[in-house]
Protein backbone atom coordinates (compact mmCIF):
# COMPACT_ATOMS: atom_id res chain seq x y z
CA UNK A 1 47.43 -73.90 88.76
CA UNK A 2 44.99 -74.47 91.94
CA UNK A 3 41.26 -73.39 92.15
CA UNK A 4 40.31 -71.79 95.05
CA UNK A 5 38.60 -74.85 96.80
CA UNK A 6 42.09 -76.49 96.11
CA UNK A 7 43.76 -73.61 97.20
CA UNK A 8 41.59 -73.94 100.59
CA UNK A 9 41.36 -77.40 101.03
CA UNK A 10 45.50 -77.01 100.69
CA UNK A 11 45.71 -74.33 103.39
CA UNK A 12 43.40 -76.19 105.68
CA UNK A 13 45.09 -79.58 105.89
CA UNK A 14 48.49 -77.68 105.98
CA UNK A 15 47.01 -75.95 109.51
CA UNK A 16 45.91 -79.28 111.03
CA UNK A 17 49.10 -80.81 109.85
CA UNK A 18 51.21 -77.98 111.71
CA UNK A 19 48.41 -78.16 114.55
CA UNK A 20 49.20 -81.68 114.85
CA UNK A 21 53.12 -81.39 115.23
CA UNK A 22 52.51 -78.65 117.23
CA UNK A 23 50.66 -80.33 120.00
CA UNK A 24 52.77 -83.51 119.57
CA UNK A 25 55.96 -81.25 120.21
CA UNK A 26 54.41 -79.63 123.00
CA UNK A 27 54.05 -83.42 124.82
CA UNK A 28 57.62 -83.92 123.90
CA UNK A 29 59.16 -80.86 125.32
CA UNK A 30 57.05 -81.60 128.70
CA UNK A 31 58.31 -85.38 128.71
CA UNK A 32 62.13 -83.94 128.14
CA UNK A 33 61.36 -80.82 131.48
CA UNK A 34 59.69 -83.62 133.07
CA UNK A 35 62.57 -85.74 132.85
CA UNK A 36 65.17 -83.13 133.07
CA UNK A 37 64.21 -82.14 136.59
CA UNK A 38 63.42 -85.84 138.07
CA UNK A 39 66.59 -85.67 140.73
CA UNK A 40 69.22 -88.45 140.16
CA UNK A 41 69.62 -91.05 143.40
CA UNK A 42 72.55 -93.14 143.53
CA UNK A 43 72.35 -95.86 145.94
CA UNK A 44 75.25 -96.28 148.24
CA UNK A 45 78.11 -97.83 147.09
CA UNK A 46 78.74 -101.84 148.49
CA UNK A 47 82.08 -101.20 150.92
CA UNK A 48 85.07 -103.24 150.09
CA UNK A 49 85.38 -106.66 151.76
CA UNK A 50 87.76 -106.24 155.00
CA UNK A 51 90.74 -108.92 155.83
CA UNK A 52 92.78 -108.74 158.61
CA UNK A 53 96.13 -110.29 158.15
CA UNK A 54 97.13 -113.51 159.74
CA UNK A 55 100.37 -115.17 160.82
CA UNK A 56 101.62 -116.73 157.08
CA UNK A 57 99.96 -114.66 155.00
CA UNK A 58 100.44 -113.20 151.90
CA UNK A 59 98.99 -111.52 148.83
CA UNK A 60 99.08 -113.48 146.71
CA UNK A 61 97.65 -116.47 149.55
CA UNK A 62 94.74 -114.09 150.25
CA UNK A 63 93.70 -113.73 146.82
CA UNK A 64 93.78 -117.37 146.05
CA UNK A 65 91.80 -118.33 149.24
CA UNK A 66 88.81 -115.29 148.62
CA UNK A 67 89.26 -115.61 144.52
CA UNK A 68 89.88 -119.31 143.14
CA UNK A 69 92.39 -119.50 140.45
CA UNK A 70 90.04 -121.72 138.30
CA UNK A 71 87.67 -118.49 137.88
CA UNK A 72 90.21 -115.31 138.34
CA UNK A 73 93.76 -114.84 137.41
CA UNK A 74 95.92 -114.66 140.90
CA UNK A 75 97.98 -112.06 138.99
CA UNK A 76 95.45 -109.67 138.14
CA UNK A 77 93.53 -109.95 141.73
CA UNK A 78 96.70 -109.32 143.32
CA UNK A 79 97.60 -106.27 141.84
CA UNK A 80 93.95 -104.58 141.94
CA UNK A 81 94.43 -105.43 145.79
CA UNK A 82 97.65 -103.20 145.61
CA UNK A 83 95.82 -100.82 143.85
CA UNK A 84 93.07 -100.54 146.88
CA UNK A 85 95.84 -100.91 149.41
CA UNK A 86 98.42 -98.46 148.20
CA UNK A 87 100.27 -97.91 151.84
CA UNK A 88 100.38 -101.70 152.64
CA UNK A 89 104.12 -103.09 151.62
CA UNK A 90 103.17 -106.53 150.01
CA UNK A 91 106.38 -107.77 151.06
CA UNK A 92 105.98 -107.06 155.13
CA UNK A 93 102.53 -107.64 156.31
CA UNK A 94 101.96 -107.59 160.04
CA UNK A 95 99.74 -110.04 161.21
CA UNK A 96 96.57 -108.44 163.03
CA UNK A 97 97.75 -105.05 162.55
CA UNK A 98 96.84 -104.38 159.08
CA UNK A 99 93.73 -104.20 157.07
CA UNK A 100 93.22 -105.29 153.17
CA UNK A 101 90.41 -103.82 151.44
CA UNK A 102 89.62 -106.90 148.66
CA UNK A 103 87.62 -106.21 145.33
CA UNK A 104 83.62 -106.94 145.47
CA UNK A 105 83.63 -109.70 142.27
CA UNK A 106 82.30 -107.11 139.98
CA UNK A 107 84.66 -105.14 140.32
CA UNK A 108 87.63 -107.47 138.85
């Protein structure tokens, strides 16, 4: 089977081996409880754009005039501003009294 100086020469580069991983485990595991306890910051988010209403308008006027039609579909723009505005009645907007949160662009 082995000699003895195989038998050795076996053992030893099995310790160094296992010594290596060892220490290359131990950087790993220091990286990860490094990492784990780095705190999280999450910048504030960008506030919605603010429109106050105006003799004429509408919905669907507002988001053609703040989204052109040739880059965003009037349909879709106008419901995610229903969406933001839920207690605004599309169909009766009073001029100067009410307030439409519109979508930042990345958020359509």
């Amino acid at each position: 089977m082995f000699t003895v100086a195989e038998t050795v020469i076996l053992l030893i580069a099995v310790s160094i081996l296992s010594w290596a991983f060892g220490w290359w485990s131990r950087g790993q595991v220091e990286a990860h409880e490094q990492w784990r306890n780095t705190p999280i910051t999450v910048g504030e988010p960008e506030p919605p754009l603010v429109v106050t209403v105006r003799v004429g308008d509408t919905l669907w006027g507002i988001a053609r005039e703040f989204y052109p039609s040739d880059r965003y579909d009037t349909r879709h723009v106008v419901e995610v501003i229903r969406r933001m505005n839920p207690d605004i009645d599309p169909g009766w907007l009073r001029p100067g009294e009410d307030v439409i949160y519109l979508p930042r662009f990345k958020d359509l």
